[in-house]
N, C-alpha and C. Protein backbone atom coordinates (compact mmCIF):
# COMPACT_ATOMS: atom_id res chain seq x y z
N UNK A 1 125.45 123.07 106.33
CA UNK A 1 124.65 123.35 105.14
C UNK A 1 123.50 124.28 105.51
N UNK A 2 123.29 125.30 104.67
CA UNK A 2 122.15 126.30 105.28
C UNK A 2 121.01 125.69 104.38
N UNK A 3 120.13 125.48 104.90
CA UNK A 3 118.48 125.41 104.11
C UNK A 3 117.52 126.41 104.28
N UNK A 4 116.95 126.19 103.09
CA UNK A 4 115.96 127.05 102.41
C UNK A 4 114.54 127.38 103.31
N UNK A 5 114.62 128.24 103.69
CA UNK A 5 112.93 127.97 104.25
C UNK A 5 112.15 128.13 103.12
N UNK A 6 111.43 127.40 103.69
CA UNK A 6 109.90 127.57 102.81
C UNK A 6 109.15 128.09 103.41
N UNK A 7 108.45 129.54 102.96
CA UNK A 7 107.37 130.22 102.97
C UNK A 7 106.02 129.62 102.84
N UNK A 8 105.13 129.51 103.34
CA UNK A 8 103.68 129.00 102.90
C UNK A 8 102.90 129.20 101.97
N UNK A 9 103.34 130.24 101.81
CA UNK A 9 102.87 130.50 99.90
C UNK A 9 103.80 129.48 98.86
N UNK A 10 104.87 128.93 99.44
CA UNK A 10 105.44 128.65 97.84
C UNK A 10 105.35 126.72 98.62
N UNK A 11 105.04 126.72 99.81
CA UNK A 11 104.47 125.30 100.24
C UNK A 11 103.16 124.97 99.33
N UNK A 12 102.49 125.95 99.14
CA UNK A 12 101.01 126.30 98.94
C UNK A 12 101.29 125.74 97.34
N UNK A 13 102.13 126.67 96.73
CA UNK A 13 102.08 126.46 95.31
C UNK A 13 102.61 125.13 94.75
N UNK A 14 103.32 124.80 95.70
CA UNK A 14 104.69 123.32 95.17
C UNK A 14 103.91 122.30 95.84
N UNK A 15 102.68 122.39 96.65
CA UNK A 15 101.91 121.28 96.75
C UNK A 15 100.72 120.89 95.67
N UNK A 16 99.99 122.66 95.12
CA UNK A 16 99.40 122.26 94.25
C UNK A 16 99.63 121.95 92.40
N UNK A 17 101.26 121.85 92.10
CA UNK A 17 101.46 121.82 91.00
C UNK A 17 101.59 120.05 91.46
N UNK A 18 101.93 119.71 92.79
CA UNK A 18 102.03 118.21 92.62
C UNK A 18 100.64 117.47 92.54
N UNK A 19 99.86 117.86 93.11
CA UNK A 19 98.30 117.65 93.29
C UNK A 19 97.74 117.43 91.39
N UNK A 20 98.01 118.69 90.71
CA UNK A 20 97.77 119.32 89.35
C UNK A 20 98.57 117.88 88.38
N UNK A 21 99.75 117.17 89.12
CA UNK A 21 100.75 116.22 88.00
C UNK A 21 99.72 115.27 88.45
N UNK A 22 99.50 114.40 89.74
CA UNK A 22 98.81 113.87 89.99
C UNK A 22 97.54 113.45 89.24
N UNK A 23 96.73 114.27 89.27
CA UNK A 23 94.89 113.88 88.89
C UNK A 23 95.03 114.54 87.03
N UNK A 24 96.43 114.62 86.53
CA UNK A 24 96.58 114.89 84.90
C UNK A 24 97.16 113.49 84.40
N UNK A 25 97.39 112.69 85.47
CA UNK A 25 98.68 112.18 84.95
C UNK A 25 100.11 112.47 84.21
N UNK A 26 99.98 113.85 84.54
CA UNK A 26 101.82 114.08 84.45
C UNK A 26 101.63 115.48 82.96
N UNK A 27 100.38 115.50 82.94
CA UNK A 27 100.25 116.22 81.57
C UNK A 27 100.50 117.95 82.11
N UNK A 28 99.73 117.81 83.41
CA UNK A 28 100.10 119.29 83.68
C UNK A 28 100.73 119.53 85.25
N UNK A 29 100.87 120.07 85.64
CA UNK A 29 101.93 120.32 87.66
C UNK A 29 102.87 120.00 87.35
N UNK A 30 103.56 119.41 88.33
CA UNK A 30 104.96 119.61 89.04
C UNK A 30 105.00 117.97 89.74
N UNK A 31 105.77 116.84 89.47
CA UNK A 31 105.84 115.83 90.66
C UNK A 31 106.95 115.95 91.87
N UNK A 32 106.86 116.33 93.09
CA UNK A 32 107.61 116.69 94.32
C UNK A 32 108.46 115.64 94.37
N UNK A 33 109.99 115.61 93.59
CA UNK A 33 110.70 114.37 93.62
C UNK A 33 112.03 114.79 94.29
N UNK A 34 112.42 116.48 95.02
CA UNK A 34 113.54 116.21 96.02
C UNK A 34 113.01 117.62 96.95
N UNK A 35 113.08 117.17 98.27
CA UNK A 35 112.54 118.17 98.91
C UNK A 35 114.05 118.21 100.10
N UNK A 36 115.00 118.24 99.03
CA UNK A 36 116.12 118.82 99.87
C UNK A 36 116.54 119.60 100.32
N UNK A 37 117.66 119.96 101.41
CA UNK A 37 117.96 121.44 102.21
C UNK A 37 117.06 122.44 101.98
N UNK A 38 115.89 122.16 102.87
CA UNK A 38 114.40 122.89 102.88
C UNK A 38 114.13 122.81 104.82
N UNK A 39 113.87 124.25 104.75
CA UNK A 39 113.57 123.87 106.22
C UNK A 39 111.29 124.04 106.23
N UNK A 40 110.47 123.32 106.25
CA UNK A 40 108.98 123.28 106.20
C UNK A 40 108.25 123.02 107.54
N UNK A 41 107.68 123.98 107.11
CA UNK A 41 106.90 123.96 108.77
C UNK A 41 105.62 124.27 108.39
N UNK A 42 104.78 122.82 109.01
CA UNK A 42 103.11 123.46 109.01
C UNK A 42 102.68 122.70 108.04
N UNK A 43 103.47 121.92 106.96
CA UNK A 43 102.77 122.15 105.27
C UNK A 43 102.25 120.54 105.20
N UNK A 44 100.88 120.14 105.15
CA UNK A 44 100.28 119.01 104.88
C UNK A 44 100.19 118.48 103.19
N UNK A 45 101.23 117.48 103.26
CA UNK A 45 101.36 116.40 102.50
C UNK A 45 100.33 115.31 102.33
N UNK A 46 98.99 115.40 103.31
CA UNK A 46 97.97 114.03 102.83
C UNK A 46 97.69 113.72 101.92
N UNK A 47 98.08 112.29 101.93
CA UNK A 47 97.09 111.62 100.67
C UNK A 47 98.15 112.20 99.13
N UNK A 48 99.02 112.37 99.11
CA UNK A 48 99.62 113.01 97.69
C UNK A 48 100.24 111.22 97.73
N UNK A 49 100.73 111.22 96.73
CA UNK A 49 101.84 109.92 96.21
C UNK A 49 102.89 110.39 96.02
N UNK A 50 104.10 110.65 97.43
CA UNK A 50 105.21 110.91 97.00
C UNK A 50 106.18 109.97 97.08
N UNK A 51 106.00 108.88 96.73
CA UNK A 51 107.09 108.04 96.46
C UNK A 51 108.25 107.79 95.32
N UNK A 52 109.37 107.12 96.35
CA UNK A 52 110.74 107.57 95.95
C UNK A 52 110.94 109.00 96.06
N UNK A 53 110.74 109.92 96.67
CA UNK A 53 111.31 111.21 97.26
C UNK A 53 112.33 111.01 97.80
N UNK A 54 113.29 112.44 98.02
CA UNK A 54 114.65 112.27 98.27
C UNK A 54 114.50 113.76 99.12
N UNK A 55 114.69 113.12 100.43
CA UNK A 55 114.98 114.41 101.39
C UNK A 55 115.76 114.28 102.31
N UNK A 56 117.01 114.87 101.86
CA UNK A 56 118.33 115.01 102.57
C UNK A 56 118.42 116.16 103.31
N UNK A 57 118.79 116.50 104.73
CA UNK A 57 119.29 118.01 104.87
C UNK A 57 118.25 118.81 105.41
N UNK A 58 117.23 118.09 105.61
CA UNK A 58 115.71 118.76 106.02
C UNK A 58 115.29 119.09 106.80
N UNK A 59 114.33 119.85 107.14
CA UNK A 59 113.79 119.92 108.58
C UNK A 59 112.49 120.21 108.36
N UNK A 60 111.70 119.23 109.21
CA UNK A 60 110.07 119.14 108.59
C UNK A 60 109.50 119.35 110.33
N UNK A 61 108.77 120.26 110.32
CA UNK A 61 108.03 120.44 111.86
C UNK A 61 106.69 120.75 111.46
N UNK A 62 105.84 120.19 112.60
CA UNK A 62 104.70 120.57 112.46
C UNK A 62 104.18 120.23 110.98
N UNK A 63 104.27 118.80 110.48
CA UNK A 63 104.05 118.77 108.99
C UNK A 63 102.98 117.37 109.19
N UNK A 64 102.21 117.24 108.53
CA UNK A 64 101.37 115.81 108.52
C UNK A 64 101.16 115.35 107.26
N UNK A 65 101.41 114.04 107.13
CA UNK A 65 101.81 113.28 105.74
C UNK A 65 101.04 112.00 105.91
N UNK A 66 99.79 112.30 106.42
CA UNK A 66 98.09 111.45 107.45
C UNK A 66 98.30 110.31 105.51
N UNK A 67 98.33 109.29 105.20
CA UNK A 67 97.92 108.32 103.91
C UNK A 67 98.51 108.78 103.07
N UNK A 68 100.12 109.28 103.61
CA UNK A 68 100.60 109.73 101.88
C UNK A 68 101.66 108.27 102.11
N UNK A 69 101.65 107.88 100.53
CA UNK A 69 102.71 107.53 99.64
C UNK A 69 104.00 107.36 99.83
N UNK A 70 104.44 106.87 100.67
CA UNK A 70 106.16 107.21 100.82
C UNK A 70 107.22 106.47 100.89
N UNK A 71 106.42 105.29 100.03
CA UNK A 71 107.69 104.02 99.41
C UNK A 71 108.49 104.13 99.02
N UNK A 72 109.96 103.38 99.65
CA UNK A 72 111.02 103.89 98.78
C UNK A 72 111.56 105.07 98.75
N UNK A 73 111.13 106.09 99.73
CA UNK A 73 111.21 107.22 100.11
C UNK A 73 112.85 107.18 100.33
N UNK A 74 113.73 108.10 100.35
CA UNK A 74 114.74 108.33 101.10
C UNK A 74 114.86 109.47 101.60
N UNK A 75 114.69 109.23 103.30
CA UNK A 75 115.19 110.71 104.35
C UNK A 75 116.81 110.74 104.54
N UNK A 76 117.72 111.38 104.42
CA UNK A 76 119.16 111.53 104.75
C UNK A 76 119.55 112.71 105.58
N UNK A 77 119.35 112.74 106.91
CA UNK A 77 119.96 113.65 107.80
C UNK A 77 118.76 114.73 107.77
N UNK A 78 117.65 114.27 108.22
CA UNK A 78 116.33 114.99 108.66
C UNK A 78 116.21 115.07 109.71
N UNK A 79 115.43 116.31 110.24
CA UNK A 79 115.35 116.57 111.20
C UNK A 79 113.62 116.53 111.30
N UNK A 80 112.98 115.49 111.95
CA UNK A 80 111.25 115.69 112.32
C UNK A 80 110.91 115.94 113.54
N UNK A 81 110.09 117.40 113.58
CA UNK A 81 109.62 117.64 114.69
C UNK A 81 108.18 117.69 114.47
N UNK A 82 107.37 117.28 115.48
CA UNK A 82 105.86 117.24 115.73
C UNK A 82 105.07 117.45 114.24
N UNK A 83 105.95 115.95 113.61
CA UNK A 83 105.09 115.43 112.42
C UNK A 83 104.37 113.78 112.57
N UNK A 84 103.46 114.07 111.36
CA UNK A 84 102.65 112.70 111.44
C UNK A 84 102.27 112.26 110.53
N UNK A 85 103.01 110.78 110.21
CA UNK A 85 102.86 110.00 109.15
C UNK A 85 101.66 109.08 109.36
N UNK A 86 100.49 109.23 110.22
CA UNK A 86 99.51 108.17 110.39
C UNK A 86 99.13 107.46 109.53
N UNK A 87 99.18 106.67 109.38
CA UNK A 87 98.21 105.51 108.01
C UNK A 87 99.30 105.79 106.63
N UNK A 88 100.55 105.95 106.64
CA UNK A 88 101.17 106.33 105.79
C UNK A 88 101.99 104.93 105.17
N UNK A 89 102.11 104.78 103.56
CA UNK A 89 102.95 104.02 103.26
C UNK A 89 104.33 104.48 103.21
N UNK A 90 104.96 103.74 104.08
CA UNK A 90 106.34 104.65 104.39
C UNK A 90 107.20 102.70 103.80
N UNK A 91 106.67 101.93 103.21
CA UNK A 91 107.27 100.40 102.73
C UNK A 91 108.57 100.58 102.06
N UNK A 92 109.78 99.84 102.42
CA UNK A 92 110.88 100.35 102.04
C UNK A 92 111.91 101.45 102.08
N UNK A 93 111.12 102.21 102.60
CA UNK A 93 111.82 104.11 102.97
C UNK A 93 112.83 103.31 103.83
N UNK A 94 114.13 104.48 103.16
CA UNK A 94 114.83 104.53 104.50
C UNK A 94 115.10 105.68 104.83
N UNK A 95 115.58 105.82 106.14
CA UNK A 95 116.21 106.78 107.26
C UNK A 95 117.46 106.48 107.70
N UNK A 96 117.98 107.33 107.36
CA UNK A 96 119.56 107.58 108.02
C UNK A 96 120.07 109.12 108.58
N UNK A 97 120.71 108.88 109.36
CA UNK A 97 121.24 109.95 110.49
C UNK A 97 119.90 111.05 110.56
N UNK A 98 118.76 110.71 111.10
CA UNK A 98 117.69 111.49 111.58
C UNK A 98 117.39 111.32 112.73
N UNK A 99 116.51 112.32 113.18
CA UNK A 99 116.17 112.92 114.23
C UNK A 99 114.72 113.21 114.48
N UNK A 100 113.97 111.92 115.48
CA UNK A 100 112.43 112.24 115.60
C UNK A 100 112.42 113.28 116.81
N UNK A 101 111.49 114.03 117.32
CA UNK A 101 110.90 114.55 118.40
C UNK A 101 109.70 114.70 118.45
N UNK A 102 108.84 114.15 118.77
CA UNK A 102 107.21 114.22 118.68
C UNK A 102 106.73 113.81 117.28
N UNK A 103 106.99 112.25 117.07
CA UNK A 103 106.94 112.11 115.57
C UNK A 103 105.55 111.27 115.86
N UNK A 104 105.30 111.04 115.14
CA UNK A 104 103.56 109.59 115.31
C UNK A 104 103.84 108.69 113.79
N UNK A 105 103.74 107.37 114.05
CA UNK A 105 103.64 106.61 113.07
C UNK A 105 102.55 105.85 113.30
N UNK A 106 101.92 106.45 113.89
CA UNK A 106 100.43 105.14 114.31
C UNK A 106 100.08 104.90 113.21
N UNK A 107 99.54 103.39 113.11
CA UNK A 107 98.58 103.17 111.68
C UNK A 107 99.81 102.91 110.80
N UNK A 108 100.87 103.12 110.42
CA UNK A 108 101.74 103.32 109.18
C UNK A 108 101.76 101.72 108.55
N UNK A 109 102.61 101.71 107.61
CA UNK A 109 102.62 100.74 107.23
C UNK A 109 104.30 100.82 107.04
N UNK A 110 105.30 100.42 107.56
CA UNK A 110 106.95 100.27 107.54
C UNK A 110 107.33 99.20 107.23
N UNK A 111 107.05 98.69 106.37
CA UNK A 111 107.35 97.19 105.85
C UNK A 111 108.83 96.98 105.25
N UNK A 112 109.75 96.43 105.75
CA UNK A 112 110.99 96.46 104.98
C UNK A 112 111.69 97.82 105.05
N UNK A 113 111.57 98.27 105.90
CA UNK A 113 112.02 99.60 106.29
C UNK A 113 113.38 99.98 107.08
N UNK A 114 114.24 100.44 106.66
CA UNK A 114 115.47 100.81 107.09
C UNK A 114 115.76 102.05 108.10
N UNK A 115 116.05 101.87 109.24
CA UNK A 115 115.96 103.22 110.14
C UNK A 115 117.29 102.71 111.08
N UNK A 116 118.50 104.17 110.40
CA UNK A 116 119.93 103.41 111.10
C UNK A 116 120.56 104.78 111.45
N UNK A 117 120.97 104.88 112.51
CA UNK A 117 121.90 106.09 113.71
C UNK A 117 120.51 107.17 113.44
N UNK A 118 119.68 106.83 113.60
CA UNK A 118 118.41 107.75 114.36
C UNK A 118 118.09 107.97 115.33
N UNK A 119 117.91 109.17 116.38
CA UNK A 119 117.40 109.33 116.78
C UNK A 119 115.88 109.59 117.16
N UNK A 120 115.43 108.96 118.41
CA UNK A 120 113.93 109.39 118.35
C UNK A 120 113.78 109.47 120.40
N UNK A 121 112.58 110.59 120.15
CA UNK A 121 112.09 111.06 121.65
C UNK A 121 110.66 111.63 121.12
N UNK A 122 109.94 110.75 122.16
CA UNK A 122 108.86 110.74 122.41
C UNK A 122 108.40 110.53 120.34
N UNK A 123 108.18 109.24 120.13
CA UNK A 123 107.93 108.80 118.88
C UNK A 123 106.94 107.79 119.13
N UNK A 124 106.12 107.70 118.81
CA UNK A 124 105.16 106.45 118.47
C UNK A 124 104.91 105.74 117.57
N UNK A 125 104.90 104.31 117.30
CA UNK A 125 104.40 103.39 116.26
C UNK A 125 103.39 102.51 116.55
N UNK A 126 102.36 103.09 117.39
CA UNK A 126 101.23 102.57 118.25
C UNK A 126 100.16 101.62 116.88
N UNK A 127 100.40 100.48 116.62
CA UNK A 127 99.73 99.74 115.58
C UNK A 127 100.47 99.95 114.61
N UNK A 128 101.93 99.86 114.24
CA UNK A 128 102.21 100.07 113.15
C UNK A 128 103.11 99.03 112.51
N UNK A 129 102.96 98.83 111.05
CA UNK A 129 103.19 97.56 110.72
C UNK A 129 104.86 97.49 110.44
N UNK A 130 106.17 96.93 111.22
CA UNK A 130 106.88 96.85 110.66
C UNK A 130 107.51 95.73 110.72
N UNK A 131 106.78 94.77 109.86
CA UNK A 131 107.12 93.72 109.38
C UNK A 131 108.88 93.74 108.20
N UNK A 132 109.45 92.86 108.90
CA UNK A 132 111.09 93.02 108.28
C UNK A 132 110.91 94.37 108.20
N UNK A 133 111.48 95.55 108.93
CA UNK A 133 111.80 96.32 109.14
C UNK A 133 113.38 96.40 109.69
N UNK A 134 113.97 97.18 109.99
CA UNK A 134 115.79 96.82 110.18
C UNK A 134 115.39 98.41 110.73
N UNK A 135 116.30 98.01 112.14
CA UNK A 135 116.43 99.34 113.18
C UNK A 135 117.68 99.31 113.24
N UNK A 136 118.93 99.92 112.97
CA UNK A 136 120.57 99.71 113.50
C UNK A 136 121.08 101.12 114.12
N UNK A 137 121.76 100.81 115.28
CA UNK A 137 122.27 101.84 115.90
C UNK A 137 121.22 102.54 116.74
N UNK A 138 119.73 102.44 117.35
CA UNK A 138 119.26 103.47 117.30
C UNK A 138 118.49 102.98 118.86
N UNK A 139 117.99 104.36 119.51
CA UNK A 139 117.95 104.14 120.84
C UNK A 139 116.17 104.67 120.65
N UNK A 140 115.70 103.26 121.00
CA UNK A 140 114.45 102.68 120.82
C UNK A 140 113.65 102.94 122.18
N UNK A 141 114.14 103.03 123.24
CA UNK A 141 113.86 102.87 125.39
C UNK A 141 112.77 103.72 125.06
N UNK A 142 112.17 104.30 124.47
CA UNK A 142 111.04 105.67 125.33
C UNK A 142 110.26 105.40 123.85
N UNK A 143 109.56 104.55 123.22
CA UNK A 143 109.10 104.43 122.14
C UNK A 143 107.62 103.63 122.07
N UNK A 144 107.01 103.88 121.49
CA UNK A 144 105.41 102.97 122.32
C UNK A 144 105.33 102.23 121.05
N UNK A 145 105.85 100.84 120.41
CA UNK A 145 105.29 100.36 120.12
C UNK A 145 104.34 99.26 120.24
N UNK A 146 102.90 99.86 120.74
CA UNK A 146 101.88 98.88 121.50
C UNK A 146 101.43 98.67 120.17
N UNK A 147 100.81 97.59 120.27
CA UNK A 147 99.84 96.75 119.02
C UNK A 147 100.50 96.45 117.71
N UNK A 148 101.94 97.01 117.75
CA UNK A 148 102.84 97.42 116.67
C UNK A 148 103.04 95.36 115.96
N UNK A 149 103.20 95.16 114.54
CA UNK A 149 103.28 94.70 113.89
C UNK A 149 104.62 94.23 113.77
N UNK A 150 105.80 93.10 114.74
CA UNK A 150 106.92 92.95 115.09
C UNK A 150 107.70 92.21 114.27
N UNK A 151 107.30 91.39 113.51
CA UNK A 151 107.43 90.02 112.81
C UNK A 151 108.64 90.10 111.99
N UNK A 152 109.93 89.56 112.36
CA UNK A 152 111.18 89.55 111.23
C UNK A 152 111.42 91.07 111.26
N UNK A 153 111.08 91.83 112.30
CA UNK A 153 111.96 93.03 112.58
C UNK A 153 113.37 92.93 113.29
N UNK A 154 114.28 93.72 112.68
CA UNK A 154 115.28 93.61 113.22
C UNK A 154 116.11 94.64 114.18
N UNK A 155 116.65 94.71 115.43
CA UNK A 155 116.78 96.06 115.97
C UNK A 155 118.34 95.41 116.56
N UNK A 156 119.33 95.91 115.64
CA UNK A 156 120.98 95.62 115.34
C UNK A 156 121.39 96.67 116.10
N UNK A 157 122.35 96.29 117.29
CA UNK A 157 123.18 97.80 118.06
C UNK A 157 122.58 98.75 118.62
N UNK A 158 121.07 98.34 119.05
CA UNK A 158 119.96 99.22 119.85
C UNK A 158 120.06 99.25 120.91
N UNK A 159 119.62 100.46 121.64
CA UNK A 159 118.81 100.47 123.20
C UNK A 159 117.71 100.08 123.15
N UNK A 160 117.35 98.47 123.60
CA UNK A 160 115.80 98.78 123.98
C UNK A 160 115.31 98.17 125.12
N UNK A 161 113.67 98.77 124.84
CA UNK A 161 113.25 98.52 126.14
C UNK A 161 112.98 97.25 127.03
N UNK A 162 112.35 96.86 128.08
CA UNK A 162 111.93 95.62 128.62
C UNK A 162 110.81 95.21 127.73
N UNK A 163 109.98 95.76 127.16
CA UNK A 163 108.80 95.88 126.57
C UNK A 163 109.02 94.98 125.05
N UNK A 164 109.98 95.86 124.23
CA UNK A 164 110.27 95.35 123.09
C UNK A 164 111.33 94.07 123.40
N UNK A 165 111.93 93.59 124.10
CA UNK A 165 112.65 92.62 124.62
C UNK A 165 111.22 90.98 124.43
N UNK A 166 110.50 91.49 124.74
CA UNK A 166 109.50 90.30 125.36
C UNK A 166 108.01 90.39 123.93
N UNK A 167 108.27 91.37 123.03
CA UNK A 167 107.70 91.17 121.90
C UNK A 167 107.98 90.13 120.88
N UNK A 168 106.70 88.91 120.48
CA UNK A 168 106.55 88.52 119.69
C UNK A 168 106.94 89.24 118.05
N UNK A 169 108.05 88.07 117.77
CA UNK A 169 108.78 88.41 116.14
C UNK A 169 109.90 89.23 116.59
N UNK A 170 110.17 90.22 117.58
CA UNK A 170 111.62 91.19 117.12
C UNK A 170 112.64 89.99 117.57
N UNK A 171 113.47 90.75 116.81
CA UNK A 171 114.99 89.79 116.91
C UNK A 171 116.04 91.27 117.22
N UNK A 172 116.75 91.08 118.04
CA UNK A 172 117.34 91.81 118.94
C UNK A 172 119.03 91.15 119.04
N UNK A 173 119.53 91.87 118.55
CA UNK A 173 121.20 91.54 118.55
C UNK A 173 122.39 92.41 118.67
C-alpha cells in the first residue's frame, strides 16, 4: 500500500481545523477521525482529544502526542518511530501488527489496552499504567517497564524479560 505523505503545511492545517472543532464544539474545524495510509513526520498532536481514531497503514516518526486523548484509539499496521505518547490516554486503544522503535510511553495511562504481533525496540513504559492491559504475541526482552503499573496485565505468547517475570500483578502464559 503506498501512503500519503504529509507535508507540514497540510499537518499544520488538519491540526488546526481539529483544534477550531474542538474549542467550537463541532460548530466550526474539522474532527481528525482517520489518519490512514499517511506517512507524518514531526507533527505534534498535544493535548487535542483524538479519541476513537483509526490509523491503519501509517507511519508516524518523530511525532509527540505529550496528554492527548487516545481512547479507544485503533492503530492497524503502524509503523512508530521516535514518537511520544507521555501522559497520554491511550485506555482501551488497540494495536495490532505494529512496529515501535524509539517509542516512550512514560506517564501514559494503557488501561485495558490491547497490543498483539507488535513489535517494539528500545520502547519505554517507565511509570505507565497498564492495568488489564493484554500483550499477545509480542517480544517484550529490551523494554523498561520500571515503576510501570502491572496489575491484571496480561502478556499471552511473549518474550519476556527476567525483570517482568518477577513483577507484581503480570500474569505471563
Amino acid at each position: 500500500m503506498e501512503r500519503i505523505k504529509l507535508e507540514h503545511e497540510s499537518i499544520i492545517h488538519m491540526l488546526q481545523k481539529h483544534k477550531d472543532f474542538e474549542h467550537t464544539d463541532g460548530d466550526t474545524g474539522k474532527r481528525i477521525i482517520d489518519l490512514s495510509g499517511y506517512e507524518v513526520d514531526g507533527a505534534d498532536f498535544s493535548y487535542l482529544n483524538l479519541s476513537d481514531v483509526v490509523v491503519q497503514n501509517t507511519i508516524l516518526s518523530n511525532c509527540v502526542f505529550t496528554g492527548t486523548q487516545l481512547n479507544h484509539a485503533n492503530f492497524d499496521n503502524c509503523i512508530f518511530e521516535k514518537t511520544r505518547f507521555n501522559q497520554s490516554d491511550l485506555s482501551k486503544a488497540e494495536f495490532y501488527g505494529c512496529s515501535f522503535s524509539n517509542v516512550d510511553f512514560d506517564g501514559a495511562n494503557l488501561t485495558r489496552t490491547e497490543i498483539t504481533e507488535t513489535s517494539m525496540e528500545h520502547t519505554s513504559f517507565l511509570q505507565t499504567t497498564l492495568i488489564g492491559a493484554d500483550f499477545e504475541d509480542c517480544d517484550v526482552t529490551a523494554i523498561d517497564f520500571s515503576s510501570a503499573e502491572l496489575r491484571n496485565t496480561t502478556f499471552k505468547q511473549c518474550k519476556v524479560s527476567e525483570f517482568l517475570c518477577q513483577s507484581d500483578g503480570a500474569i505471563i502464559t
